[in-house]
C-alpha atoms as a PDB file:
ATOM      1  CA  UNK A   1      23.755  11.956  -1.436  1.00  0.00           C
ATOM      2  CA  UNK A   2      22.544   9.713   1.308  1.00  0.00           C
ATOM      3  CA  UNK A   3      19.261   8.933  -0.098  1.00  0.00           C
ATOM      4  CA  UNK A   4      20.936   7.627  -3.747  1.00  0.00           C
ATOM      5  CA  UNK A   5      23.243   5.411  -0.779  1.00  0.00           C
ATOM      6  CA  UNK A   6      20.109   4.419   0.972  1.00  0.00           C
ATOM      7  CA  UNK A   7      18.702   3.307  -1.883  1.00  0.00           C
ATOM      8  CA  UNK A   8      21.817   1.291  -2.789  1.00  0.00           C
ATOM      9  CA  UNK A   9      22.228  -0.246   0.132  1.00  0.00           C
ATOM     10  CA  UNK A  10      18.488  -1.478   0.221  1.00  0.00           C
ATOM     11  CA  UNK A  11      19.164  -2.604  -3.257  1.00  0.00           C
ATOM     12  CA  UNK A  12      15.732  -0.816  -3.896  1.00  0.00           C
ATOM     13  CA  UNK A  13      16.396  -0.715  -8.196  1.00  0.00           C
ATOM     14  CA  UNK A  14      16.331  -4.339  -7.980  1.00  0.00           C
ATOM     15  CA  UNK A  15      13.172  -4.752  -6.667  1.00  0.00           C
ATOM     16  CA  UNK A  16      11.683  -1.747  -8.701  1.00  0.00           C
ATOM     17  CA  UNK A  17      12.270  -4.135 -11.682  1.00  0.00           C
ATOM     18  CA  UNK A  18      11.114  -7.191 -10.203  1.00  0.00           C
ATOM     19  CA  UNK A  19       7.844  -5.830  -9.816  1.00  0.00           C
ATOM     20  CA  UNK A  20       7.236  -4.451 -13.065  1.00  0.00           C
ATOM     21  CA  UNK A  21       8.361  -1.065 -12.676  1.00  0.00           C
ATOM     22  CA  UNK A  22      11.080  -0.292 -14.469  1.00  0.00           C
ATOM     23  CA  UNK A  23       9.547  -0.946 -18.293  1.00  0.00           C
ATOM     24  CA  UNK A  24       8.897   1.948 -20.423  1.00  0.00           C
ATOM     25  CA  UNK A  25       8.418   2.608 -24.312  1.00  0.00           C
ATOM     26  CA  UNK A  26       9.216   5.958 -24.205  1.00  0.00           C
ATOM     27  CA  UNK A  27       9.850   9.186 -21.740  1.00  0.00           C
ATOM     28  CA  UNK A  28      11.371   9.616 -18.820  1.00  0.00           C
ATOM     29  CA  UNK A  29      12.758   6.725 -17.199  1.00  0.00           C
ATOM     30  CA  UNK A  30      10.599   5.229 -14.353  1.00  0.00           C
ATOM     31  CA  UNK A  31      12.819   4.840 -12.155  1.00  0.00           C
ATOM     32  CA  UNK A  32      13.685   8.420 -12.527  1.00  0.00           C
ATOM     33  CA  UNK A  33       9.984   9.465 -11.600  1.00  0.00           C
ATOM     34  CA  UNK A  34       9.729   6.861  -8.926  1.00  0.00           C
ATOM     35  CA  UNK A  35      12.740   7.900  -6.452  1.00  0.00           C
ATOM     36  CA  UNK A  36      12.331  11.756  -6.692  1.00  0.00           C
ATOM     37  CA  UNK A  37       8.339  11.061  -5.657  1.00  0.00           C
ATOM     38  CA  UNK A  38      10.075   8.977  -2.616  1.00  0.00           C
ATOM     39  CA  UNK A  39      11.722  12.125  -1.940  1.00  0.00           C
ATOM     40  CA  UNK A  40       8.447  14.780  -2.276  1.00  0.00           C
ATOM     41  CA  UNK A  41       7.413  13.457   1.521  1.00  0.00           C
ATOM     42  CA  UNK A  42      10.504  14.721   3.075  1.00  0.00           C
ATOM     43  CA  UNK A  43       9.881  18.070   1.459  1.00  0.00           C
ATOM     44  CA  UNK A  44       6.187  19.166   0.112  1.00  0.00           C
ATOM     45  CA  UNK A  45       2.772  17.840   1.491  1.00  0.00           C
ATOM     46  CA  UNK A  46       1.236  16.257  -1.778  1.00  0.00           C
ATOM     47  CA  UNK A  47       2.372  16.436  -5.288  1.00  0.00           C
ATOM     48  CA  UNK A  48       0.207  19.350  -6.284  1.00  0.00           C
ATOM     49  CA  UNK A  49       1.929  20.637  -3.775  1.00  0.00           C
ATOM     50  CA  UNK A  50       5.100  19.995  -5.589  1.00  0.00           C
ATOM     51  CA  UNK A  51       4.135  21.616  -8.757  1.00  0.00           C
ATOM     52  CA  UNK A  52       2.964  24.336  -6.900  1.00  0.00           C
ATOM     53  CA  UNK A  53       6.318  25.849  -6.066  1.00  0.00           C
ATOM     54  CA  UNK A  54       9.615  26.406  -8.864  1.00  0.00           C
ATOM     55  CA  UNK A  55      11.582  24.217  -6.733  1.00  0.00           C
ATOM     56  CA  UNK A  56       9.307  20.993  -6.684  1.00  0.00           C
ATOM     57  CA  UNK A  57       9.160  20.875 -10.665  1.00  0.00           C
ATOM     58  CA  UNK A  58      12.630  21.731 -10.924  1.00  0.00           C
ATOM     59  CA  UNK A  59      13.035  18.182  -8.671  1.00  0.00           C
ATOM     60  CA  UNK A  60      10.748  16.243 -10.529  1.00  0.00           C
ATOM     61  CA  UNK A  61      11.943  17.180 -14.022  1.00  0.00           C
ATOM     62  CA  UNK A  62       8.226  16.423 -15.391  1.00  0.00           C
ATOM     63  CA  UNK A  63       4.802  17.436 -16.221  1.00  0.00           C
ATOM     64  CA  UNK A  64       2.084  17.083 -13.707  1.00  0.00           C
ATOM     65  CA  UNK A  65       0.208  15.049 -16.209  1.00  0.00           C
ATOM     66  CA  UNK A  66       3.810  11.805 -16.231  1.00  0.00           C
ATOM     67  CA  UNK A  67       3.746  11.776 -12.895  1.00  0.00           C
ATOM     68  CA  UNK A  68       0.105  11.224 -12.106  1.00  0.00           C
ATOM     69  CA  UNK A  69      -0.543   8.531 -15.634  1.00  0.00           C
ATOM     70  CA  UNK A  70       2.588   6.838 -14.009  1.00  0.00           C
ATOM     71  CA  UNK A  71       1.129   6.386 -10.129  1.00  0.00           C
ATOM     72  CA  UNK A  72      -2.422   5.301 -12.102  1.00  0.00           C
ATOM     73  CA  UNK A  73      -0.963   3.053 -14.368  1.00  0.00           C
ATOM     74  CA  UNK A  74      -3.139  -0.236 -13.972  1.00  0.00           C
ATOM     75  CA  UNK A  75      -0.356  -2.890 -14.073  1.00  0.00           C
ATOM     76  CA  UNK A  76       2.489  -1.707 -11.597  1.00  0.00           C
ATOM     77  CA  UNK A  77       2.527  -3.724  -8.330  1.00  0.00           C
ATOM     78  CA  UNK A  78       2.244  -1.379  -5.781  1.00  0.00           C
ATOM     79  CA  UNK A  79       1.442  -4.052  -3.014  1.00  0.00           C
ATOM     80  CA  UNK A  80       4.022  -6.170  -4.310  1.00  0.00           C
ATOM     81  CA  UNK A  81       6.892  -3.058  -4.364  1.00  0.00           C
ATOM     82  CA  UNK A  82       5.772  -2.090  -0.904  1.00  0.00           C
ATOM     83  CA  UNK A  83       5.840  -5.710   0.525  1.00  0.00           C
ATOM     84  CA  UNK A  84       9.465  -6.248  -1.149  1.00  0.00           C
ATOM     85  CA  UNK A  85      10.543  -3.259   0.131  1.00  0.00           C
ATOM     86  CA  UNK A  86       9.747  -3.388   3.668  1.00  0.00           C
ATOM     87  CA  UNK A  87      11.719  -6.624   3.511  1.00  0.00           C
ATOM     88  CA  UNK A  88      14.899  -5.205   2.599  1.00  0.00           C
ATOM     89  CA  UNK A  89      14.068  -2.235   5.532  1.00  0.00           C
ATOM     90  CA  UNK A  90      13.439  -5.707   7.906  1.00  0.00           C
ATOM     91  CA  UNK A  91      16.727  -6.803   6.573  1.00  0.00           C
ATOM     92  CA  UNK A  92      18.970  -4.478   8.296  1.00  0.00           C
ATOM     93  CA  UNK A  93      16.981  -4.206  11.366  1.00  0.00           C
ATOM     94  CA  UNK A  94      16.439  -7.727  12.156  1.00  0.00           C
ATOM     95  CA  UNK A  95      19.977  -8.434  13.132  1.00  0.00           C
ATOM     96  CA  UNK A  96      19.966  -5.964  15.723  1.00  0.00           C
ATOM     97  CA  UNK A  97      17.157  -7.179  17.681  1.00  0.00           C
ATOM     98  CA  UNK A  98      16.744 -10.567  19.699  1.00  0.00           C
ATOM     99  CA  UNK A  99      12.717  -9.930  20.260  1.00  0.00           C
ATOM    100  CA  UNK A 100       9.747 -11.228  18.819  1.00  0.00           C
ATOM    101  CA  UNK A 101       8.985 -10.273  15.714  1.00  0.00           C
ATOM    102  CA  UNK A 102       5.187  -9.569  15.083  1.00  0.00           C
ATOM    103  CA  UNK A 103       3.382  -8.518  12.097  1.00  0.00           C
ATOM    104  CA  UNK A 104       0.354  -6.380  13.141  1.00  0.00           C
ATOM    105  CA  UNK A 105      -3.318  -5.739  12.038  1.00  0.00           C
ATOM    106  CA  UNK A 106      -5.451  -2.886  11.983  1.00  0.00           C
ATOM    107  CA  UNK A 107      -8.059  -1.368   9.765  1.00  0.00           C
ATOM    108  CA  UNK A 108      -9.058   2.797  10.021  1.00  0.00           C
ATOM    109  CA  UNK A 109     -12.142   4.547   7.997  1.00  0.00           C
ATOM    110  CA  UNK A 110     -11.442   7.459   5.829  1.00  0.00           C
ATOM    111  CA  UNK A 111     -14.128   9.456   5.030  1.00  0.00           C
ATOM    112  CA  UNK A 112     -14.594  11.014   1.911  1.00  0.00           C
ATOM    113  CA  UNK A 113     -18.168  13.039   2.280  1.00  0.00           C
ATOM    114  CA  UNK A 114     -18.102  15.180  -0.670  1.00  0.00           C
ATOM    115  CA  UNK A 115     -16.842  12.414  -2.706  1.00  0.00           C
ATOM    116  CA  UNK A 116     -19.153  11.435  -5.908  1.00  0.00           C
ATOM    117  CA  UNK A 117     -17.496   9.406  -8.503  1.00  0.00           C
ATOM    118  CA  UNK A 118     -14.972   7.887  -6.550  1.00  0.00           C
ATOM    119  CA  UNK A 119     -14.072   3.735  -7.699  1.00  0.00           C
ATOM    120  CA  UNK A 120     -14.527   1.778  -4.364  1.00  0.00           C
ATOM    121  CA  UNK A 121     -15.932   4.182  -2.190  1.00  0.00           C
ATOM    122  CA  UNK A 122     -18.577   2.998  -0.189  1.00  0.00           C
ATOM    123  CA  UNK A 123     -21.457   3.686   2.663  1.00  0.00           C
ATOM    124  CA  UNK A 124     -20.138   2.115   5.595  1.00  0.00           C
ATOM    125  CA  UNK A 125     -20.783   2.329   9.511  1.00  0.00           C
ATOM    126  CA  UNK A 126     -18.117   3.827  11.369  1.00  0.00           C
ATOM    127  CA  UNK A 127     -17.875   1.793  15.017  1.00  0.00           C
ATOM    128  CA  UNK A 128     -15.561   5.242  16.266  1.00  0.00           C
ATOM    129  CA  UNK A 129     -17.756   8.157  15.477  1.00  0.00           C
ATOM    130  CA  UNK A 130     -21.457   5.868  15.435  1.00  0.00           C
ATOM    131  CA  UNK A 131     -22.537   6.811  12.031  1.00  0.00           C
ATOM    132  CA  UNK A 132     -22.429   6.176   8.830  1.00  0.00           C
ATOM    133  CA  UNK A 133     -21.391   7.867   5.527  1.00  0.00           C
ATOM    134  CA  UNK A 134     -19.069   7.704   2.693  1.00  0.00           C
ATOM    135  CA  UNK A 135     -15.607   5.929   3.429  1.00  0.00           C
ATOM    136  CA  UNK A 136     -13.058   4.184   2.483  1.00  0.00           C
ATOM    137  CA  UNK A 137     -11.287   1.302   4.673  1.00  0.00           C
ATOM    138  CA  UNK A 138      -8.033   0.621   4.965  1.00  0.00           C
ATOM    139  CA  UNK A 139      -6.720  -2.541   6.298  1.00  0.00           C
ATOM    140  CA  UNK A 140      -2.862  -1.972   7.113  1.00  0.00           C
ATOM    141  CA  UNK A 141      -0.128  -4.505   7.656  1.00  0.00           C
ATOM    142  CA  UNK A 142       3.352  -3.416   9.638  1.00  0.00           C
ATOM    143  CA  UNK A 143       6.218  -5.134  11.174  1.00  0.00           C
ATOM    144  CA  UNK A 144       7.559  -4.874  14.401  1.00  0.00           C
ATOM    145  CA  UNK A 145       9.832  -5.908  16.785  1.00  0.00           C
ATOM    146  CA  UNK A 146       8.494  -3.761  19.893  1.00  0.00           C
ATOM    147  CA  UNK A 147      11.179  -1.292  19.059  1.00  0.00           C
ATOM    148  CA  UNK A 148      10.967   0.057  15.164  1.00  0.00           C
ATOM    149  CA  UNK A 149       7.776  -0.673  13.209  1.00  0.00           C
ATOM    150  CA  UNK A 150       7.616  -0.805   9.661  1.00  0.00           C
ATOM    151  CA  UNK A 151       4.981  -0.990   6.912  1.00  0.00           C
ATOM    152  CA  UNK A 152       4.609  -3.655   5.365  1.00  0.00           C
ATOM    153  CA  UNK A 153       1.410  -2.905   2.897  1.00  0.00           C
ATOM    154  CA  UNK A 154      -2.152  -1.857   3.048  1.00  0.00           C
ATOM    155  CA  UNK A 155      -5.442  -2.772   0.807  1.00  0.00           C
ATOM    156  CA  UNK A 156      -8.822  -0.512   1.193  1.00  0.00           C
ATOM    157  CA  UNK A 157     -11.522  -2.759   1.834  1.00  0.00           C
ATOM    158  CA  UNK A 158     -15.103  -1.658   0.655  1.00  0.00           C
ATOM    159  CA  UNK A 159     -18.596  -3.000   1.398  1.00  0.00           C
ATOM    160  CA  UNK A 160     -19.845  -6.128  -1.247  1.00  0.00           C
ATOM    161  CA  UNK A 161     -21.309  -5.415  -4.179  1.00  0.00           C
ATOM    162  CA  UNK A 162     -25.110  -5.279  -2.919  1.00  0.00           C
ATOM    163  CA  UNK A 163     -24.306  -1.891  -0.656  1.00  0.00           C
ATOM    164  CA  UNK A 164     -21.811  -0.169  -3.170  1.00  0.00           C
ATOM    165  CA  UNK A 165     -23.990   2.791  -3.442  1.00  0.00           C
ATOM    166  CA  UNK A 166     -22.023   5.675  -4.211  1.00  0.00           C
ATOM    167  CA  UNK A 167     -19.294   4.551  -6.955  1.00  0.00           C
ATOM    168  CA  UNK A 168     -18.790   0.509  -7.977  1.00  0.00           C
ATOM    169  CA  UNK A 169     -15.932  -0.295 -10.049  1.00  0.00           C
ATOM    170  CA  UNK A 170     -15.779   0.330 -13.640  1.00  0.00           C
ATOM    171  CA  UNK A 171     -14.853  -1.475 -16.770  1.00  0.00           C
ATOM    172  CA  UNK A 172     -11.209  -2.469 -16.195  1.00  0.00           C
ATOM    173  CA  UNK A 173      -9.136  -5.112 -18.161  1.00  0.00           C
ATOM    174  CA  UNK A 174      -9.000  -8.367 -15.872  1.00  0.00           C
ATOM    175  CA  UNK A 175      -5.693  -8.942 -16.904  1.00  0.00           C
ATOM    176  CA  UNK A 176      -4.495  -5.964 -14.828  1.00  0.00           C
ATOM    177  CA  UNK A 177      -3.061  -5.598 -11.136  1.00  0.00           C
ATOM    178  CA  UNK A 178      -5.955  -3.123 -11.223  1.00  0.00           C
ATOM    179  CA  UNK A 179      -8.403  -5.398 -11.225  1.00  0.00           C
ATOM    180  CA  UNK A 180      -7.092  -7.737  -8.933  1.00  0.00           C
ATOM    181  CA  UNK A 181      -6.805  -4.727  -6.069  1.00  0.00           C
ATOM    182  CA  UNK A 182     -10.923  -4.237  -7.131  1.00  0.00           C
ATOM    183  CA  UNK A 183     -11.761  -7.506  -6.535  1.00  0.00           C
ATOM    184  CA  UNK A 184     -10.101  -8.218  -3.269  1.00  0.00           C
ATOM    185  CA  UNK A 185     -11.754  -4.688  -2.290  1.00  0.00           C
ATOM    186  CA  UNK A 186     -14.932  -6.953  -2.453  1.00  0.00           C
ATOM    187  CA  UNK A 187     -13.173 -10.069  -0.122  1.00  0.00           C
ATOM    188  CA  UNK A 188     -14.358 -10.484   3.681  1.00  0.00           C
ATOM    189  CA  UNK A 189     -11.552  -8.530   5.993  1.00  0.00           C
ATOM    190  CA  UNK A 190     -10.347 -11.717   6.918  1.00  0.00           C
ATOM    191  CA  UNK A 191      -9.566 -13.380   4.014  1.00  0.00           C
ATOM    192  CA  UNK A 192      -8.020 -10.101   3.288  1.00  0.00           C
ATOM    193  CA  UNK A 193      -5.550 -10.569   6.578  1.00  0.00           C
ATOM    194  CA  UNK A 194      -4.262 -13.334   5.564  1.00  0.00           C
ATOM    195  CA  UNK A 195      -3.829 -12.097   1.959  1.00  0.00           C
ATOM    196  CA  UNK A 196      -1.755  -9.724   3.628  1.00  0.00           C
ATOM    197  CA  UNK A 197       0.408 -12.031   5.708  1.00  0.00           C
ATOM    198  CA  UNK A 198       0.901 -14.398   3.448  1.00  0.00           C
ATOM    199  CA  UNK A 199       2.388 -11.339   1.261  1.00  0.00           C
ATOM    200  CA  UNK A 200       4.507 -10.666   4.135  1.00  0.00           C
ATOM    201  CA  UNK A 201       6.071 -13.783   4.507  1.00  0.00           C
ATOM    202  CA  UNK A 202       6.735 -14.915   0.667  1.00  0.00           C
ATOM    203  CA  UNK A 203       8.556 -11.508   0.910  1.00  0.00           C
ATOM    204  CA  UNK A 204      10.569 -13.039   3.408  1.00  0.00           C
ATOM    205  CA  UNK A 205       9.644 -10.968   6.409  1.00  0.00           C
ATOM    206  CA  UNK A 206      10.626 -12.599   9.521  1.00  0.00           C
ATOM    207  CA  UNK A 207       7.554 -13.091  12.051  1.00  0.00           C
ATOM    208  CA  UNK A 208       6.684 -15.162  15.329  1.00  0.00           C
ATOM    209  CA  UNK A 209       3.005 -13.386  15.783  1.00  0.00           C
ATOM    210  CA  UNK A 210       0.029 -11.752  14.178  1.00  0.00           C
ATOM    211  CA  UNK A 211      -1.600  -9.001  16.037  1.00  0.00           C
ATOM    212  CA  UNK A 212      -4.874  -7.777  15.570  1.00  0.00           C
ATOM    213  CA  UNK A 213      -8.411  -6.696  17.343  1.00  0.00           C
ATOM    214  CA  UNK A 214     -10.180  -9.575  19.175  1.00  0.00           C
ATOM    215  CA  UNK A 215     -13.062  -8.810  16.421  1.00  0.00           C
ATOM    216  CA  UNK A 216     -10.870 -10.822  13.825  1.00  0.00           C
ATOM    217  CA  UNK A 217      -9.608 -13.400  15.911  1.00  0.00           C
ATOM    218  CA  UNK A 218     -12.469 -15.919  15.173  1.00  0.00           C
ATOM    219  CA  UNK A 219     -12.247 -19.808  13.689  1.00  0.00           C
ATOM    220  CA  UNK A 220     -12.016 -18.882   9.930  1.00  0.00           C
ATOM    221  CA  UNK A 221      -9.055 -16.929   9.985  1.00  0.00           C
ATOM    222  CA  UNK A 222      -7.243 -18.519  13.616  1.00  0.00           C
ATOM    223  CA  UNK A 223      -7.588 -21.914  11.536  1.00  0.00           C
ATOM    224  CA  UNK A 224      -5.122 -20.421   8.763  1.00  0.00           C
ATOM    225  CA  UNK A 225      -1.495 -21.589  10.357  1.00  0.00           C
ATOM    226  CA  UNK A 226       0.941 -18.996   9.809  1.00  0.00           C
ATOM    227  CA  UNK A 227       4.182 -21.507   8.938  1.00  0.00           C
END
């Protein structure tokens, strides 16, 4: 089908592997899980919604319980995956295209009110609405070159350990990709930026700007050369 050519093409199995994926004792094979959950967007709204209907667990193949220990397992990659990926997207798009190429900024609050025993979530202000409550913030990296734009990778950025009042992070081996993602949940937003483009470019991801809000374009981070 065109998606198993897509995925050729994009030689996405190779990078599945280089990030850790594609190793496991026993089961179904990862990969396996991992490209029909690429597929769910395209046809349900969430995975319950999946195993709501005959149809979505006929696709996956799999128990509700594989597919969620597999997306919370604490030392796949995810930022890595999505980085490498969005390369190989950037790949066959570049060529096309004799703009600038600019990787761009942003961050967004998403509030989760009713949420109780949540890892990272956090009491934060939110400058859009002018109050504050129980959110999580993302800080999102994509690519563009004024025509396409493509996602490069995102992080969620909570408030430092002092003001983590509704759910800090729990015991977690430190060995673990897991704990690394908690950790630079703690890091200022800008050290987080440039965590995030310097991801971008030892992907190989081709780029003559950063964009972001005037708010982060202060001496700490406009020091940082981009090479």
């Amino acid at each position: 089908c065109e998606f198993v050519s897509a995925c050729h093409v994009l030689g996405l199995h190779y990078i599945f592997s280089r990030c850790g994926f594609i190793f496991k004792s026993k089961g179904i094979y990862s990969w396996d899980i991992f490209s029909k959950l690429l597929l769910l967007p395209f046809l349900f709204d969430s995975v319950g919604h999946a195993f709501s209907s005959a149809k979505g667990r006929s696709l996956l193949g799999c128990g509700k319980t594989t597919v969620y220990d597999f997306l919370n397992f604490e030392k796949l990659n995810w930022l890595k995956l999505a980085s490498l990926y969005a390369a190989a997207v950037i790949s066959r798009i570049n060529p096309l295209k004799s703009g600038a190429k600019c990787l761009v900024v942003d961050d967004t609050m998403m509030p989760r009110p009713r949420g109780k025993k949540i890892e990272i979530l956090s009491r934060l202000f939110d400058h859009v609405s002018g109050r504050t409550g129980k959110f999580f913030c993302g800080l999102a990296l994509s690519w563009t070159d004024g025509v396409p734009s493509v996602p490069v990778a995102g992080v969620i950025k909570a408030s430092d350990k002092e003001q983590l009042q509704v759910c800090g992070a729990g015991w977690h081996d430190g060995r673990t990709v897991l704990e690394r993602r908690i950790k630079e949940a703690l890091m200022p937003k800008t050290e987080l930026v440039q965590m995030l483009v310097d991801l971008a470019l030892n992907a190989g991801i081709p780029c003559d700007y950063v964009l972001m809000d005037t708010w982060f374009t202060y001496e700490p981070l406009t020091s940082q050369a981009v090479p």
